[in-house]
Protein backbone atom coordinates (compact mmCIF):
# COMPACT_ATOMS: atom_id res chain seq x y z
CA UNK A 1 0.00 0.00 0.00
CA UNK A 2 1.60 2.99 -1.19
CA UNK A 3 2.46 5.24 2.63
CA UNK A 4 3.08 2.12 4.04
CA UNK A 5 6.71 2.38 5.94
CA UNK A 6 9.01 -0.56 5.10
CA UNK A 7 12.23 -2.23 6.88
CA UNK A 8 12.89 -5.05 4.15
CA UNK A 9 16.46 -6.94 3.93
CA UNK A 10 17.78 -8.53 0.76
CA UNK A 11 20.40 -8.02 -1.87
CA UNK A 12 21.28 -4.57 -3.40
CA UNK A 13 21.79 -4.83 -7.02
CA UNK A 14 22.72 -2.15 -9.56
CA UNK A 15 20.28 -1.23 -12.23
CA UNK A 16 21.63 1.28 -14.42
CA UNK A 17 22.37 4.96 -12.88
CA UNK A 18 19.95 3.29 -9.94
CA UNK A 19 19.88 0.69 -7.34
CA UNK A 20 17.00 -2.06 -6.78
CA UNK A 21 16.41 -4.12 -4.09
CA UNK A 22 16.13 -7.71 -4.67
CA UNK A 23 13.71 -8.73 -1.81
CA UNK A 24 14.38 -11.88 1.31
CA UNK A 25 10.77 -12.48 0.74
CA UNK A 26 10.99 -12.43 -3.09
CA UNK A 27 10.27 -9.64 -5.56
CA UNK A 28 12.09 -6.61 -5.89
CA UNK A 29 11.96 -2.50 -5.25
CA UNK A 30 13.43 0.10 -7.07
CA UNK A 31 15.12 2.25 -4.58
CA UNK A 32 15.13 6.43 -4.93
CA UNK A 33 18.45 7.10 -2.76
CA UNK A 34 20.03 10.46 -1.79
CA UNK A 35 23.45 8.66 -0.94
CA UNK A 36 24.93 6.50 -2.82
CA UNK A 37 25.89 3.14 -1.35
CA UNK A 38 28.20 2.03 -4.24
CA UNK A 39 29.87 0.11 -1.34
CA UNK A 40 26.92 -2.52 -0.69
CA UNK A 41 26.74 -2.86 -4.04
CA UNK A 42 25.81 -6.57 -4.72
CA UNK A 43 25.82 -7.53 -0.93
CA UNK A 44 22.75 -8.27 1.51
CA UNK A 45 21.57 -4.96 3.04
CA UNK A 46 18.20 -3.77 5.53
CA UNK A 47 16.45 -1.06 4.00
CA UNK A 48 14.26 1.30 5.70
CA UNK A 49 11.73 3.80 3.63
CA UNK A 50 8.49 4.47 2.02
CA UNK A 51 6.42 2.99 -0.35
CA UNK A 52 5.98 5.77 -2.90
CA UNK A 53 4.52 3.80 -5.73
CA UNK A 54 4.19 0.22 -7.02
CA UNK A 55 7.34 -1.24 -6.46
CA UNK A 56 9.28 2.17 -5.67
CA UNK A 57 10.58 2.52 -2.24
CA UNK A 58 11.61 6.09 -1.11
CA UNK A 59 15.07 4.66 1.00
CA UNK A 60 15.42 6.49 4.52
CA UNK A 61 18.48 4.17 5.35
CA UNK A 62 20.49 1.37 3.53
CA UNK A 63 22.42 -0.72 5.91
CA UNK A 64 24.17 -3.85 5.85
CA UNK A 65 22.15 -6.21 7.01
């Protein structure tokens, strides 16, 4: 549901000039990031944002998770 606040872990995978977010409980988000976390790239993070459409997550926080 689009508003809904989400703390999801999984692998962070570049898509292009973007990052995407390929989901522990399957599926994947496309990830609107002020800071670039080229150094998770590839590896299993815990993101924390906002659903701000289908499939778009506005990211708070990308940690390694």
């Amino acid at each position: 549901m689009i508003g809904m606040r989400i703390d999801e872990t999984g692998t962070l995978l570049r898509d292009g000039g973007g990052f995407r977010l390929r989901r522990d409980r399957g599926g994947r988000y496309l990830l609107e990031l002020y800071r670039i976390p080229v150094d998770l790239d590839d590896r299993r993070v815990r993101v924390i944002g906002t659903l701000v459409g289908p499939d778009l997550v506005h990211a708070d926080g990308v940690s390694p998770a």
